[in-house]
Protein backbone atom coordinates (compact mmCIF):
# COMPACT_ATOMS: atom_id res chain seq x y z
CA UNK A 1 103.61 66.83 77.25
CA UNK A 2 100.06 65.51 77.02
CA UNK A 3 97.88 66.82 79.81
CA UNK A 4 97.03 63.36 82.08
CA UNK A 5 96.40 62.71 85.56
CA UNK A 6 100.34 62.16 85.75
CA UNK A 7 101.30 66.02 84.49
CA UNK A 8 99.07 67.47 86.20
CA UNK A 9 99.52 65.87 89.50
CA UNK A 10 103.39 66.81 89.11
CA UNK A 11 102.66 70.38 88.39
CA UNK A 12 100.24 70.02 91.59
CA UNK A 13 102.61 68.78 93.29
CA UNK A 14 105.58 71.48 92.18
CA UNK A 15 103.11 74.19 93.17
CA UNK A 16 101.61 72.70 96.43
CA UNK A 17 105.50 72.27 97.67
CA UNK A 18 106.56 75.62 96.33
CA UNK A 19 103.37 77.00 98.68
CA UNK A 20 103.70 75.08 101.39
CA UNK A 21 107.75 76.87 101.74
CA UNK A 22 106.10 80.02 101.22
CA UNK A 23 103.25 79.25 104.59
CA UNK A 24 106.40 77.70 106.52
CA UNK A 25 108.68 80.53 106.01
CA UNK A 26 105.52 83.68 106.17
CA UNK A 27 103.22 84.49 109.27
CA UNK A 28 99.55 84.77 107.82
CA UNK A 29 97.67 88.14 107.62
CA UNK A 30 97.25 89.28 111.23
CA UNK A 31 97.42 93.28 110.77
CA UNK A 32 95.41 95.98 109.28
CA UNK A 33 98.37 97.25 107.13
CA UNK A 34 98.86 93.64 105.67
CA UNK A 35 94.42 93.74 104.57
CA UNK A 36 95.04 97.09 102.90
CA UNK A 37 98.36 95.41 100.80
CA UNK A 38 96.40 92.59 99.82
CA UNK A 39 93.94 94.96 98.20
CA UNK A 40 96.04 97.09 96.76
CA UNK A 41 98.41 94.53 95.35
CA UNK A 42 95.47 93.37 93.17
CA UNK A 43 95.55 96.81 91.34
CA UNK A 44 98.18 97.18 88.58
CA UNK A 45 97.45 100.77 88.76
CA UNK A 46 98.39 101.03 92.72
CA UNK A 47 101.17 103.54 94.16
CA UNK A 48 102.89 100.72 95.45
CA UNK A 49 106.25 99.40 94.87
CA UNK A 50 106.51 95.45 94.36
CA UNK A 51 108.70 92.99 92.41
CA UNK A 52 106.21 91.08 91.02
CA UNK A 53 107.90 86.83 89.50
CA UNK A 54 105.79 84.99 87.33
CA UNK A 55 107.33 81.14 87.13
CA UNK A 56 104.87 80.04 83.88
CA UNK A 57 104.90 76.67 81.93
CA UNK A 58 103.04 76.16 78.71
CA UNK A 59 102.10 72.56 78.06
CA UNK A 60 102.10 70.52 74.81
CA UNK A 61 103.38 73.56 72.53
CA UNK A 62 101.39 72.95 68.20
CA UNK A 63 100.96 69.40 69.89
CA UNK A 64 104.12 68.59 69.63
CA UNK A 65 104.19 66.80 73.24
CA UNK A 66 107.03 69.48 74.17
CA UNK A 67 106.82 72.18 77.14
CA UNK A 68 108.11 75.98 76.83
CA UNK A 69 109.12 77.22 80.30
CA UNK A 70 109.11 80.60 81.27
CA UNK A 71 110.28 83.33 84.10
CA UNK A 72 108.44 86.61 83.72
CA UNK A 73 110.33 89.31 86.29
CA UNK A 74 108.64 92.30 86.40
CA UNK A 75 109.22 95.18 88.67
CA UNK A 76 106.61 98.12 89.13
CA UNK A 77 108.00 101.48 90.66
CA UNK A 78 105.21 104.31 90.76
CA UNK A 79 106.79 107.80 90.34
CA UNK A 80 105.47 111.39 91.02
CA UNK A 81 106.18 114.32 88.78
CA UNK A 82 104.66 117.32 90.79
CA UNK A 83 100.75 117.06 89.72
CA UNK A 84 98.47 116.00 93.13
CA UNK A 85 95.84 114.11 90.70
CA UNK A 86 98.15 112.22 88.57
CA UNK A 87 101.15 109.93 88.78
CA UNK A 88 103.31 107.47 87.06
CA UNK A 89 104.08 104.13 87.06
CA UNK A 90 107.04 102.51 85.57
CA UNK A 91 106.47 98.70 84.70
CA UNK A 92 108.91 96.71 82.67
CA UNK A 93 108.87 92.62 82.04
CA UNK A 94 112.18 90.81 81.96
CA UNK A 95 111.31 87.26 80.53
CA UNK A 96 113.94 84.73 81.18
CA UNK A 97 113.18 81.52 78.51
CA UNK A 98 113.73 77.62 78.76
CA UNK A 99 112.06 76.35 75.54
CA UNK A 100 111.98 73.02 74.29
CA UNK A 101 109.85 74.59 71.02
CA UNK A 102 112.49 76.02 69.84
CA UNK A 103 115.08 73.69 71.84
CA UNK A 104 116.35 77.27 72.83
CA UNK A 105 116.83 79.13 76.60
CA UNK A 106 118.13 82.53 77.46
CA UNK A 107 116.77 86.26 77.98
CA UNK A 108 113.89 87.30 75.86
CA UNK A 109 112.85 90.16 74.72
CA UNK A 110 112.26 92.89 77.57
CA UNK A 111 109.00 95.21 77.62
CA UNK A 112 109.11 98.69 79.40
CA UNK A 113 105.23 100.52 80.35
CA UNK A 114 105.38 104.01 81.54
CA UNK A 115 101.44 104.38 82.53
CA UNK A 116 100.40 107.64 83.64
CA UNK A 117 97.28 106.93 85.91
CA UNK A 118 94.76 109.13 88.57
CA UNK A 119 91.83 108.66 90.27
CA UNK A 120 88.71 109.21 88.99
CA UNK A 121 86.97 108.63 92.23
CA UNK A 122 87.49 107.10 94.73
CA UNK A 123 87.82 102.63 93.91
CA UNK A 124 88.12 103.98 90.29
CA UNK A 125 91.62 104.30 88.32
CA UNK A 126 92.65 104.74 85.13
CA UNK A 127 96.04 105.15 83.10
CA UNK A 128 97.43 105.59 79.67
CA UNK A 129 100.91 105.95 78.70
CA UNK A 130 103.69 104.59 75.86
CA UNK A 131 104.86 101.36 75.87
CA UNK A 132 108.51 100.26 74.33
CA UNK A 133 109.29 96.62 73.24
CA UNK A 134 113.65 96.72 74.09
CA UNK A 135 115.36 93.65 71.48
CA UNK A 136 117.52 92.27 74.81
CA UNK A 137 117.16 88.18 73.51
CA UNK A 138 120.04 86.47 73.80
CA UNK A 139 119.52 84.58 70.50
CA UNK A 140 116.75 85.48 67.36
CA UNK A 141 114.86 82.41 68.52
CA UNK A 142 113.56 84.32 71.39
CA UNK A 143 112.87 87.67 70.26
CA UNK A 144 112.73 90.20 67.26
CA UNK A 145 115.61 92.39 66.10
CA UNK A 146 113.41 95.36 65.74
CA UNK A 147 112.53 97.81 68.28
CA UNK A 148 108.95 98.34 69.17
CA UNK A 149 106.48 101.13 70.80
CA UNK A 150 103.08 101.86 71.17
CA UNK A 151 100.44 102.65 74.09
CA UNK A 152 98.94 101.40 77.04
CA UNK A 153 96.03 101.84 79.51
CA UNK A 154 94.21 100.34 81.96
CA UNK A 155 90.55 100.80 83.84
CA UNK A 156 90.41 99.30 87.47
CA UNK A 157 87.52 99.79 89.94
CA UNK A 158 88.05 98.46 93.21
CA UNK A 159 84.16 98.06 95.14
CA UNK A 160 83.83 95.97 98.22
CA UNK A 161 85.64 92.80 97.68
CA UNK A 162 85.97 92.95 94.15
CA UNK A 163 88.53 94.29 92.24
CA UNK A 164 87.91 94.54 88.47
CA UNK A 165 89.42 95.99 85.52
CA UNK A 166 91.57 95.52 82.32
CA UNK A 167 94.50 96.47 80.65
CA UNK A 168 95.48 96.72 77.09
CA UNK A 169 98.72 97.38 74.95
CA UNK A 170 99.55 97.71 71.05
CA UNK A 171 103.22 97.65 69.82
CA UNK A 172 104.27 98.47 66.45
CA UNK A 173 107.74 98.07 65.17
CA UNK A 174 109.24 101.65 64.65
CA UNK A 175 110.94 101.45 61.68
CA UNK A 176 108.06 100.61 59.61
CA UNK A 177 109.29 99.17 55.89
CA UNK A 178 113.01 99.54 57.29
CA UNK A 179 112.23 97.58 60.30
CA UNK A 180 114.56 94.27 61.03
CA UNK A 181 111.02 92.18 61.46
CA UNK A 182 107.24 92.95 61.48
CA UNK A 183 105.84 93.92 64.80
CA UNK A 184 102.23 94.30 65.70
CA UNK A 185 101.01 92.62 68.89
CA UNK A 186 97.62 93.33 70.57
CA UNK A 187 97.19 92.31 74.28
CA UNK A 188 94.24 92.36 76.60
CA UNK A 189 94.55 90.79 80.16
CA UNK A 190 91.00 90.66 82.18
CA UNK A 191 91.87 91.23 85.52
CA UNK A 192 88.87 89.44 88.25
CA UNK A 193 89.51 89.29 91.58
CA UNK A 194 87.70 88.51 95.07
CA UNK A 195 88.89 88.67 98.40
CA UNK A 196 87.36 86.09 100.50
CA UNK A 197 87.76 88.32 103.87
CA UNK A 198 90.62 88.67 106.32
CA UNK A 199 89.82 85.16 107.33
CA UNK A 200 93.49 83.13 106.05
CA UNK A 201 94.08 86.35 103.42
CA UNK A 202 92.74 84.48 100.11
CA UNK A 203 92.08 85.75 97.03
CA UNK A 204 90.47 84.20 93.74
CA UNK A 205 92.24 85.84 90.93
CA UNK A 206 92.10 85.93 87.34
CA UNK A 207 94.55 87.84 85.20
CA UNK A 208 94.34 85.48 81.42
CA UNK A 209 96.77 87.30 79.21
CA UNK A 210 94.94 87.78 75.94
CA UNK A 211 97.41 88.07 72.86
CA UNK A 212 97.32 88.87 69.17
CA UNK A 213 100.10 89.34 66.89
CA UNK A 214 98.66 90.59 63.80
CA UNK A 215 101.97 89.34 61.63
CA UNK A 216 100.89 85.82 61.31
CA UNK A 217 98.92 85.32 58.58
CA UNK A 218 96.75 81.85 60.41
CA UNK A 219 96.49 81.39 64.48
CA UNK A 220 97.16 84.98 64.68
CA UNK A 221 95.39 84.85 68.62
CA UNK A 222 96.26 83.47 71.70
CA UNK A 223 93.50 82.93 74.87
CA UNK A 224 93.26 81.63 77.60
CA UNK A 225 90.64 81.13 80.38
CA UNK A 226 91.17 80.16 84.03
CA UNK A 227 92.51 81.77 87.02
CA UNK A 228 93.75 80.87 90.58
CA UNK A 229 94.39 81.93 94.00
CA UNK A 230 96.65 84.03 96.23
CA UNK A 231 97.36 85.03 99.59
CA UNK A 232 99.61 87.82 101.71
CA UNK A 233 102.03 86.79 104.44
CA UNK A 234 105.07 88.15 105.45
CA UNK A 235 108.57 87.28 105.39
CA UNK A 236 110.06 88.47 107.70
CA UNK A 237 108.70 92.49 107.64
CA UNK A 238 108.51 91.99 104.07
CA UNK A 239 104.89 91.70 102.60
CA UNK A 240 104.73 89.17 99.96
CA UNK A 241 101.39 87.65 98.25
CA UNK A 242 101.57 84.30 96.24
CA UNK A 243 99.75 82.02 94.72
CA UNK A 244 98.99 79.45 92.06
CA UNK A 245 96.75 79.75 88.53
CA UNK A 246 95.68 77.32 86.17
CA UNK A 247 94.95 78.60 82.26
CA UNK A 248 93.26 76.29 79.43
CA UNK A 249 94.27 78.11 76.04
CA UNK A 250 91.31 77.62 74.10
CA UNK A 251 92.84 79.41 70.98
CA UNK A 252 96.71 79.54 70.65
CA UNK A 253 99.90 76.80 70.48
CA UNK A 254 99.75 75.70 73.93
CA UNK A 255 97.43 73.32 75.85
CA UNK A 256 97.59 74.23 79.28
CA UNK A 257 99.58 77.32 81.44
CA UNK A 258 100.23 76.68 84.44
CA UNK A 259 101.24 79.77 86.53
CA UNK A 260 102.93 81.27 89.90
CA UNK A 261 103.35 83.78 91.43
CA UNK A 262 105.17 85.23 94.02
CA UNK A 263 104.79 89.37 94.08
CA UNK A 264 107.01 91.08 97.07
CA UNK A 265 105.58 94.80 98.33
CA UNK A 266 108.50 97.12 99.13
CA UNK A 267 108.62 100.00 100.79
CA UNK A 268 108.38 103.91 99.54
CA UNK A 269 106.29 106.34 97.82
């Protein structure tokens, strides 16, 4: 669709309702555990465990008028392996599709990041690790029959209220000549956030996933600028931040990506 004053109230809308369960259902940020969550829920590179669900639609896909919807589940369990300066973290993305370019729905293909990270001081991480692209699509519309691996890492420095940082992968199909179909895919997601205080628990965020898949021979990069909001409540005991974010893709097929996200901390490590 077109982006008018009629979409975009409707994904308001959407969003606003989705929130407004989420504030009925939660209690706001009352304790000193739940300030100390918030924070550390804004680092990718944090020993916590969380089940992070990203509900994301991309407007107006080549101009066609047409939507692609997508649900991005991605669970992040941080590991130890005996060292006291270094750990692991285990990140995979599950993408569930409903596209309408192509006029195709079903599981995509699923990502796994093992990301070795420490502390370099204290509000400064950092991690590296491999990174595996798994062919789990449920058709060849939404995925590519080869396998694919490559590396990650990530640079996140927590000071004050800021949190700031990046992380970057690059997959390569493994087969090289042999392989099924070409892959090469940069990424590059900016990660800006800043937490307005324990006053209501809010946080501006921005977390643009940069993309380039070197394959294409024109419109080879995707980007988008924006960003968003989120806040930690409880659901019962369970700590859970959420939040909507707005994207304009300045280079790439879609117009706008609209973007939320609900991220549930669970207990351990």
């Amino acid at each position: 669709m077109k982006l008018t004053v009629s979409s975009v109230a409707k994904c308001v809308a959407i969003y606003t309702t989705m929130a407004a369960s989420m504030v009925i259902s939660a209690s706001a940020i009352a304790d000193e555990e739940l300030n100390k969550l918030s924070k550390e829920a804004q680092d990718p590179l944090a020993k916590i465990i969380s089940m992070p669900i990203f509900f994301n639609q991309y407007t107006d896909i080549a101009d066609s008028g047409k939507d692609n919807n997508a649900i991005l589940i991605q669970p992040v369990v941080p590991f130890s392996f005996g060292s006291d300066e270094w750990y692991g973290i285990a990140r995979a993305i599950i993408p569930i599709d409903d596209f309408e370019i192509p006029d195709e729905s079903g599981v995509g293909d699923t990502t796994l990041d093992i990301v070795f990270a420490t502390n370099i001081r204290p509000g400064l991480r950092a991690g590296f690790g491999p990174i595996f692209q798994i062919p789990t699509h449920s058709n060849s519309a939404l995925g590519k029959d080869s396998w694919g691996a490559g590396l990650s890492g990530g640079l996140v420095l927590t000071e004050g209220r800021w949190v700031i940082g990046g992380l970057a992968t690059q997959v390569w199909d493994v087969n090289g000549d042999n392989a099924a179909e070409d892959i090469n895919t940069f990424t590059f997601q900016p990660i800006v956030n800043y937490d307005f205080g324990e006053k209501g628990g809010w946080i501006f965020t921005s977390t643009p996933l940069i993309v380039a898949d070197f394959t294409k021979d024109d419109d080879k990069w995707d980007v988008p600028i924006g960003g968003g909001f989120s806040h930690m409540s409880r659901i019962g005991k369970m700590p859970v931040s959420w939040g909507p974010q707005v994207y304009k893709h300045v280079k790439g097929a879609a117009d706008w990506e609209f973007r939320f996200m609900v991220r549930a901390i669970l207990p351990g490590f």
